[in-house]
Structure formats: C-alpha cells, structure tokens
Protein backbone atom coordinates (compact mmCIF):
# COMPACT_ATOMS: atom_id res chain seq x y z
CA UNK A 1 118.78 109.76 131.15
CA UNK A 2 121.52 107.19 132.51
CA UNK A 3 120.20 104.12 133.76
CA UNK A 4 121.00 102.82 137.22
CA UNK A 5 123.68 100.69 137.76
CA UNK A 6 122.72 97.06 138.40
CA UNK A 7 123.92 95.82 141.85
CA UNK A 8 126.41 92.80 141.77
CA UNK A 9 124.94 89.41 142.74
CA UNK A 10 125.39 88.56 146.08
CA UNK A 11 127.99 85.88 146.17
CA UNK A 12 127.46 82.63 148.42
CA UNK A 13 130.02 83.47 151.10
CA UNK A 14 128.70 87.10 151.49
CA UNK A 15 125.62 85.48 151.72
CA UNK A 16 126.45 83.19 154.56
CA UNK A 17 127.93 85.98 156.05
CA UNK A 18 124.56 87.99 156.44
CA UNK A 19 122.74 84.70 157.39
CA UNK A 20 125.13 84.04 160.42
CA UNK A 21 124.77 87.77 161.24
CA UNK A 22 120.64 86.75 161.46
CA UNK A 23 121.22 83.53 163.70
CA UNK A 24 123.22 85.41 165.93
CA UNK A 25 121.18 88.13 166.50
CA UNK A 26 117.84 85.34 166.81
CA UNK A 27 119.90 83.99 169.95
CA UNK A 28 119.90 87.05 171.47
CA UNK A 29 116.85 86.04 172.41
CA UNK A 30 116.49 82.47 171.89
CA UNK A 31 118.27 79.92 173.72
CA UNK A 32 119.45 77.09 172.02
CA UNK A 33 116.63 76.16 168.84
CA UNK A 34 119.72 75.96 166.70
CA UNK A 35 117.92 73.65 163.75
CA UNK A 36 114.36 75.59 164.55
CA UNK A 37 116.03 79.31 164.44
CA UNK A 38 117.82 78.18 161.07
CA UNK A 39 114.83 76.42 159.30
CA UNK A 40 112.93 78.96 159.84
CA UNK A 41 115.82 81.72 158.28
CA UNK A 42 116.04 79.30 155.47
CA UNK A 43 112.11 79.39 154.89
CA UNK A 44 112.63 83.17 154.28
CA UNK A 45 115.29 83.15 152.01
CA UNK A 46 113.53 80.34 149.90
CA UNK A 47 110.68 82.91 149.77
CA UNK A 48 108.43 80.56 151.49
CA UNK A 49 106.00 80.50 154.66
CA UNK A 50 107.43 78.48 158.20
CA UNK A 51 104.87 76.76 160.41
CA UNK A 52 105.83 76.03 163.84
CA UNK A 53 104.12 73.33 166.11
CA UNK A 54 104.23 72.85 169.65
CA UNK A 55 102.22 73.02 172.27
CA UNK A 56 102.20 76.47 174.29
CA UNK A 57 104.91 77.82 176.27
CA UNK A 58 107.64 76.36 174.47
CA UNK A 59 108.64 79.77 172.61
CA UNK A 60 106.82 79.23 168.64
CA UNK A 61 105.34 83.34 168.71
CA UNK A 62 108.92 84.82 170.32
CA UNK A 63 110.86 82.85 167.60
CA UNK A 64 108.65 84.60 164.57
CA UNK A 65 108.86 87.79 166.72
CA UNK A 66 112.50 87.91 167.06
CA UNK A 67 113.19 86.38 162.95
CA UNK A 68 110.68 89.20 162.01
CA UNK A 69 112.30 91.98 164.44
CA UNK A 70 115.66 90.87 162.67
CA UNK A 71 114.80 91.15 159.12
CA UNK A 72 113.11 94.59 159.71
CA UNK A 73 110.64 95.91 157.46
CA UNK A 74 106.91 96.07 158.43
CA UNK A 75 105.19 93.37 160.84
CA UNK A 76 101.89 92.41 161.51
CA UNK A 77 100.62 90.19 163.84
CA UNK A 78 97.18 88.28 163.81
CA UNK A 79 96.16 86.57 166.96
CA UNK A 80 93.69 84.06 165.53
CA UNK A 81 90.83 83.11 167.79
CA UNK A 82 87.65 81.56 166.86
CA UNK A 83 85.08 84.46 166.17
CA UNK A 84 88.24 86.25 163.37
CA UNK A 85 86.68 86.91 160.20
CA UNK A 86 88.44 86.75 156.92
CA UNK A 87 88.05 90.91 156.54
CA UNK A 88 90.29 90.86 160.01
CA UNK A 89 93.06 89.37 158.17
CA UNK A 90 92.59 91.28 154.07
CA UNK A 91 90.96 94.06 154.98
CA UNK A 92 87.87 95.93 153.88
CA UNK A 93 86.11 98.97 152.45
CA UNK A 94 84.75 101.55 154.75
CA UNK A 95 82.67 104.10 154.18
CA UNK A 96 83.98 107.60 154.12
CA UNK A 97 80.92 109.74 155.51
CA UNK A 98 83.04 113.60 154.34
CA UNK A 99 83.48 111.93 150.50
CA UNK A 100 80.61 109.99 150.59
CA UNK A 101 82.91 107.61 148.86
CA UNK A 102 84.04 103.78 150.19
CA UNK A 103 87.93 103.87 151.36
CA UNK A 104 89.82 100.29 151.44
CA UNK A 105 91.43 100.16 154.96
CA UNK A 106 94.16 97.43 154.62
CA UNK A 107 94.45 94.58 156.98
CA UNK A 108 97.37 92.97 159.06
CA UNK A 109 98.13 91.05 155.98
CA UNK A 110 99.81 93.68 154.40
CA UNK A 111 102.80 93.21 155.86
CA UNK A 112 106.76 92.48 155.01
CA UNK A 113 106.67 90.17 157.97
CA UNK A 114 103.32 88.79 159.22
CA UNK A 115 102.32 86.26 162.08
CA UNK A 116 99.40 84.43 162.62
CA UNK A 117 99.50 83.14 165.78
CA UNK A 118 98.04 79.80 166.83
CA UNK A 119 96.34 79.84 163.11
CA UNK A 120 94.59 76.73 164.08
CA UNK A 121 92.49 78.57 166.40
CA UNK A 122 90.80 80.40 163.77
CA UNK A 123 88.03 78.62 161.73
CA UNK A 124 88.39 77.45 158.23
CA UNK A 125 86.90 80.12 156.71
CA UNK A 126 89.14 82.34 157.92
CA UNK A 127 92.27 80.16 157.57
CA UNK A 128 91.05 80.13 153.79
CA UNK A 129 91.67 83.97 153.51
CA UNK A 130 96.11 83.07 154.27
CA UNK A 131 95.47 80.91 150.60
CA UNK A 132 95.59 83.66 148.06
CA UNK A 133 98.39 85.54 150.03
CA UNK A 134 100.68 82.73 150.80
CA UNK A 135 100.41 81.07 147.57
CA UNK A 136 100.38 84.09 145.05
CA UNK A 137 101.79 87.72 147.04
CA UNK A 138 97.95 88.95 146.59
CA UNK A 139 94.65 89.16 147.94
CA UNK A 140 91.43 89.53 146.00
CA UNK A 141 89.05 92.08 148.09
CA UNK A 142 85.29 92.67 147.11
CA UNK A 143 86.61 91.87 143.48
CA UNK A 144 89.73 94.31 143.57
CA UNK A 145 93.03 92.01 143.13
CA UNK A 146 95.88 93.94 145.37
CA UNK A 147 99.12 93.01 145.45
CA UNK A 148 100.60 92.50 148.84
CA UNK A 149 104.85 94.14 150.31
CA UNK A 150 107.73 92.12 148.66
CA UNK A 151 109.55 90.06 150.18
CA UNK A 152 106.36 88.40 151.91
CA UNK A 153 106.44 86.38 154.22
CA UNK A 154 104.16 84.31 156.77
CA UNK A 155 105.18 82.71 160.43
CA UNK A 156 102.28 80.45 161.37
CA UNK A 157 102.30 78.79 165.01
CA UNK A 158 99.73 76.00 165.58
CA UNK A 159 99.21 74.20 169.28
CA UNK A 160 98.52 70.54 168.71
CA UNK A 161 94.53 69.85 167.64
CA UNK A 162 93.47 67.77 170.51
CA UNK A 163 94.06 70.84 172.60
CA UNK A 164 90.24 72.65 172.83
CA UNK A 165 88.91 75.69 170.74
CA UNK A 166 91.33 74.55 167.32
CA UNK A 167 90.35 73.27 164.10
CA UNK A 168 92.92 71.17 161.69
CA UNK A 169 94.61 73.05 158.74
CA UNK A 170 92.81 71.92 155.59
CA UNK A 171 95.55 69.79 153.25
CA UNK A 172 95.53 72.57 150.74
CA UNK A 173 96.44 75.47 153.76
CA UNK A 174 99.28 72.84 155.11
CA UNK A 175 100.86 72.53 151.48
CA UNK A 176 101.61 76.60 151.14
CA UNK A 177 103.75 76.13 153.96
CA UNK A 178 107.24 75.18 152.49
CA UNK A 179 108.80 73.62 155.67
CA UNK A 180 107.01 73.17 159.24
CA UNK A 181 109.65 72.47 162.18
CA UNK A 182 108.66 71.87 166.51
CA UNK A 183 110.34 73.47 168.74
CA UNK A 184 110.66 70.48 171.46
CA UNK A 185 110.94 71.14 175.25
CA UNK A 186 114.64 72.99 176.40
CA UNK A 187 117.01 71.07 178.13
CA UNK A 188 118.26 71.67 181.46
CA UNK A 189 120.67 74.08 180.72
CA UNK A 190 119.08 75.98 178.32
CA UNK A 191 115.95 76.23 180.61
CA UNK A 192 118.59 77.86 183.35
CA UNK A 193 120.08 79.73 180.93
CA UNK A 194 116.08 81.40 179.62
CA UNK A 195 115.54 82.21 183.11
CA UNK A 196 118.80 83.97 184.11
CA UNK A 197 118.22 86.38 180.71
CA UNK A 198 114.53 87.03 181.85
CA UNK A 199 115.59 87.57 185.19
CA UNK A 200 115.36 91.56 184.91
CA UNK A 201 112.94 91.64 181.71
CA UNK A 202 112.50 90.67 177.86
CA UNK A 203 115.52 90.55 175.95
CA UNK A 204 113.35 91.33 172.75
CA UNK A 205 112.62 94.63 173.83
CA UNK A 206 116.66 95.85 173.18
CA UNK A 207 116.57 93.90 169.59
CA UNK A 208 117.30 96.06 166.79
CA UNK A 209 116.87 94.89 162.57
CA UNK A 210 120.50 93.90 161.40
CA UNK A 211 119.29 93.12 158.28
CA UNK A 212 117.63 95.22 155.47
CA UNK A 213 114.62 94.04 153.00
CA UNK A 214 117.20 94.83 150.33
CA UNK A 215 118.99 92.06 151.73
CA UNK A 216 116.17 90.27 152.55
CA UNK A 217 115.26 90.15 148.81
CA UNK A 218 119.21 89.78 147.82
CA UNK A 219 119.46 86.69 149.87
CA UNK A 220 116.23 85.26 148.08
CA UNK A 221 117.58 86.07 144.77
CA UNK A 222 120.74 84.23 145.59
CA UNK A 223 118.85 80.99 146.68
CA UNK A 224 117.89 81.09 143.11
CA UNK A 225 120.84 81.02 141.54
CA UNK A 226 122.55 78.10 143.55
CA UNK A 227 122.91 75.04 141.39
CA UNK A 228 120.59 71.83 141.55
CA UNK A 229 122.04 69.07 139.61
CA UNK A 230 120.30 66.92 137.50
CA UNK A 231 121.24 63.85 139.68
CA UNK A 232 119.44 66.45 142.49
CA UNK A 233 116.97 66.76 140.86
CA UNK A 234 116.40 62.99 139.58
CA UNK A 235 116.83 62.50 143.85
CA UNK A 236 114.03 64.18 144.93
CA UNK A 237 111.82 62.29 142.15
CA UNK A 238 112.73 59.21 143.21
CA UNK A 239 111.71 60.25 147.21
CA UNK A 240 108.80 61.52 146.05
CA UNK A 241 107.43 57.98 144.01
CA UNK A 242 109.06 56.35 146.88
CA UNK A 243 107.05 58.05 149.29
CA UNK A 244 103.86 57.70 146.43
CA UNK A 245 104.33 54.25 146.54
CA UNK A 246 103.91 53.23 150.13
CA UNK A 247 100.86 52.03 151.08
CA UNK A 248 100.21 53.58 154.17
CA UNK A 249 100.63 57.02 152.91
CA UNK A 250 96.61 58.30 151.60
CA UNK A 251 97.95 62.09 150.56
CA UNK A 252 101.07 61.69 148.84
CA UNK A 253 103.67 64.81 148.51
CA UNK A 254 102.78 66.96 145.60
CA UNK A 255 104.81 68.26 143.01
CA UNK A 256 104.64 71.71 144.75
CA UNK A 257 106.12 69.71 147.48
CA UNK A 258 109.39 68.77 145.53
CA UNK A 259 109.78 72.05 144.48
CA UNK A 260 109.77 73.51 147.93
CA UNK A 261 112.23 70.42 148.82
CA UNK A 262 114.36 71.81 146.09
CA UNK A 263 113.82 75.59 147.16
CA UNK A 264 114.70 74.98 150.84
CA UNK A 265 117.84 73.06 149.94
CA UNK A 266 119.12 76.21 147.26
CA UNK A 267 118.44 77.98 150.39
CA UNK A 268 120.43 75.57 153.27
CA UNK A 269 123.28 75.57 150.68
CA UNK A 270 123.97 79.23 151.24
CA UNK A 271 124.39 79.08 155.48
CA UNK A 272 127.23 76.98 154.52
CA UNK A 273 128.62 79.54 151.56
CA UNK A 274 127.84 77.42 148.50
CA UNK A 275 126.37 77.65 145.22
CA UNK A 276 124.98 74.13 144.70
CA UNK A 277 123.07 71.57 146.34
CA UNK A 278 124.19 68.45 147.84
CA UNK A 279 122.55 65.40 148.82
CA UNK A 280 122.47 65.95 152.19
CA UNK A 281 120.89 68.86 152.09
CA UNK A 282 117.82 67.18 150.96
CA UNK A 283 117.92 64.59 153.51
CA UNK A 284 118.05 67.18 156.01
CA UNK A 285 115.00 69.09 154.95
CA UNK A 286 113.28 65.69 153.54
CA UNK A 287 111.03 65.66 157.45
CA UNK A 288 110.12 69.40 157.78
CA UNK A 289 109.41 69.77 153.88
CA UNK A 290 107.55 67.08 153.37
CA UNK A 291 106.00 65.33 156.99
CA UNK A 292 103.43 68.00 157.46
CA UNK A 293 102.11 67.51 154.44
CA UNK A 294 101.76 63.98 153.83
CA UNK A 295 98.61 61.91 154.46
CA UNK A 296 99.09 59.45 156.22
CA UNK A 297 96.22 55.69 156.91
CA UNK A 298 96.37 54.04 160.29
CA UNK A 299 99.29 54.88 163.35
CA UNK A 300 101.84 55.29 160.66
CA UNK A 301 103.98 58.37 161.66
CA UNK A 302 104.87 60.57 158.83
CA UNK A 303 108.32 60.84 160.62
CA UNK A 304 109.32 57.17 160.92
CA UNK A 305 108.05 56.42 156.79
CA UNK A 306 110.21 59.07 155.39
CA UNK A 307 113.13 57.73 157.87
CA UNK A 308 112.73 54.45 155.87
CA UNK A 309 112.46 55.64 152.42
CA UNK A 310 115.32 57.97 153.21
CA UNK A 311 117.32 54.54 153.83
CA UNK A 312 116.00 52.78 150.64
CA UNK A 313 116.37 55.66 147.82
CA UNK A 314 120.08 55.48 147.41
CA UNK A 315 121.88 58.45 147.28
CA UNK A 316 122.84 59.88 143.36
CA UNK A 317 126.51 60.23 142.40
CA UNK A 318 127.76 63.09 141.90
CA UNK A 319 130.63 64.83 139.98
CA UNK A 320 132.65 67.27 141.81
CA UNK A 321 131.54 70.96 141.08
C-alpha cells in the first residue's frame, strides 16, 4: 500500500502570507491593538499560551474570542469565578445508571482553542488544574493520563489583583505562559471608530475561520525551522545573567523562559517572511516574554529593569544570512 505523500514545508513568505490573512481578519473586530492582536498570533504559532492583563472593559475576552474564531477548530470557554472546581475545567467520571459502568465526560479543556477568562478569579486550586495542560498537551484524571486536541492552545485574561474576588497566579502558573501583553486604554479615534462598528450590533457575530488547524499546525512547524544563530542564542544568555544578576530582581527568568524568548522570536520572524532570527526580534519580545515572570524586591518595575539591561547587553554581530 503506497504511502502518502508528505506535504511541502511551508515556506516563510507563504507563511507570512497566512499570518497577515489572521491580523486582518482579528481587526474585523478589533480596533487598533496592532502589537496586542500580533503577540498574541505569534503566541500560537510558537505553540505557546498568551495572557492578557487589563483591567475590564478594555476588550482582553473579545481579542481571544475573535484569534480563536479565526483559527477555527474547537473552542471552549471557562469563565473562572471563585467557587470553579478543578473537575469544571478536566472533567470527570459519571456514573452511567443503564451500564452500571462510570463514563468520563470531558471538560472545557478539551479544546483546540480554550479561554479562561479572568483566570485570576478562580482559586489556586483550580488555577493548578491549567498546569498539566499548558505545560505538557495532557491532563491526568482520577489516575487516567489523556491526551488533550493538537494544536493546543490557552488565552488567559487576568483583571489586575487589587481589584476584589482575585487571587495572584502562583510563579509556576505565570511561567507556562510564553508571552503576557496589556491591552492599554483606545485612543480617541479608535474609541469613535469601536462605537460606530457597534452601532447596529457585534461585529463578531459575521466572523467566519480563515484559517485551518492544518495551517494552524503548519505555521507552528515552520516557527521551528527558522534559524537562531549561535550569536542569538549566546544573546539571550547574556539577558538572562544580566537580568540574574541585578539585585533587585528575587525570581530570576528561568531557562524555560529563554526558550520561550527564543520560540516567540522563530515565531515574529515569520510575520515578516523570514527564516532566521534577528536581534531585534528579541528585544521586541524581551518585556512580554520575560516581565510577567520575573520577581521582582521593592518598587522596582519589571518593565523599567529589563529597559536597562536591554541598553547594557550589547547587541551580537552578526554575519549576513
């Protein structure tokens, strides 16, 4: 019997095709967001999970609704509140009175496309039960280990924690997340410019998939294959002992960290239809990579540290590809 014939790598300027075709069709809906809307496309294709911070009303749960409309596939969404319990989210076994027999009824997390919505809401318990799925494409139920729909992949929003009813994301829950981004208040013209398209409804309900999971996983498989250079590579070391280094950081990036910096970079090179990695691509994903994750003693910002080591690590040389 004749094998089937392997499909052709996706090349990097096909690739940026598709991924403009996404943006696009994400601004149906959302106005303006341009660096949100494309962080979180490039959290996707680095097969990664996107949190998104703000406080509410500023459009975090239509953005993951729109990117997970776009993509098609299955979607899920999880409205975390307070009283959630970790079977809510996995899933659980019921008992079948006809068979006599317990039947596993899968939860929201089996999903192509899942959101938990203002995850900080829920307790940590429950947070805890994202872990296993966000880290390894599984979840281990009453001892059964199942895997979960490929490609995966998780849109978190979180309101600020002084707000009442949330509870902080544990360190390890922040770390799974391989870029966070805010989306920051409209300006003037983009606030007109929501209002006139919700004048006569929701624009989301006329959105249609213009991308297929095929694609989906084509786009992550091409991520792969653009090039880091060693002098890349030997870059995002030297951030990483430059952030260790500092004394007011307490939690330091992990090495999990620099390999999501290096992920999310393969991944920004292909909007612009190459197949390496330059510098600037990890300056430009240094913040949402790395800020939400870092530890930080005293009023030190995150943001304004990694600014400054940003200026001090000097950028590597690099031969023309």
């Amino acid at each position: 019997m004749a094998s089937a014939t392997p499909q052709p790598a996706l090349q990097p300027q096909r690739a940026a095709e598709l991924l403009g075709r996404l943006e696009s069709n994400v601004h149906r809906v959302i106005v303006g967001k341009n660096e949100v809307v494309r962080l979180a496309a490039a959290g996707l294709v680095a097969g990664g999970h996107v949190l998104l911070q703000d406080i509410p009303g500023t459009g975090k749960t239509m953005l993951a609704r729109v990117l997970a409309t776009s993509v098609g596939g299955t979607f899920r969404r999880i409205q975390c509140t307070p009283d959630l319990l970790p079977s809510d989210i996995t899933g659980s076994s019921v008992f079948n009175q006809k068979d006599l027999t317990f039947e596993f009824v899968p939860g929201p997390i089996f999903a192509n496309v899942v959101l938990a919505d203002e995850v900080n809401r829920a307790t940590p318990r429950t947070q805890s039960a994202l872990l296993e799925a966000m880290g390894e494409g599984q979840v281990t139920i009453e001892g059964v280990t199942r895997q979960l729909e490929k490609p995966f992949f998780v849109v978190a929003t979180q309101n600020p924690t002084e707000f009442h009813g949330t509870y902080p994301l544990p360190e390890s829950q922040l770390d799974r997340f391989i870029l966070a981004a805010e989306m920051g208040p409209p300006t003037d013209e983009e606030a007109m410019e929501v209002l006139a398209r919700r004048e006569h409804g929701d624009p989301i309900g006329d959105l249609r998939a213009v991308l297929t999971l095929q694609e989906i996983s084509d786009l992550q498989e091409a991520a792969l294959r653009v090039v880091a250079a060693p002098a890349i590579r030997a870059y995002i070391v030297a951030l990483l002992n430059a952030i260790r280094a500092r004394p007011e950081v307490q939690l330091p990036a992990s090495m999990r960290a620099g390999l999501y910096l290096q992920r999310a970079a393969q991944a920004w090179a292909l909007f612009a239809g190459r197949d390496f990695v330059l510098p600037d691509d990890i300056k430009r994903l240094v913040e949402p990579v790395l800020a939400h994750r870092l530890g930080m003693r005293g009023r030190t910002k995150a943001r304004e540290m990694l600014g400054e080591v940003l200026a001090q690590v000097p950028l590597p040389p690099l031969r023309q590809h």
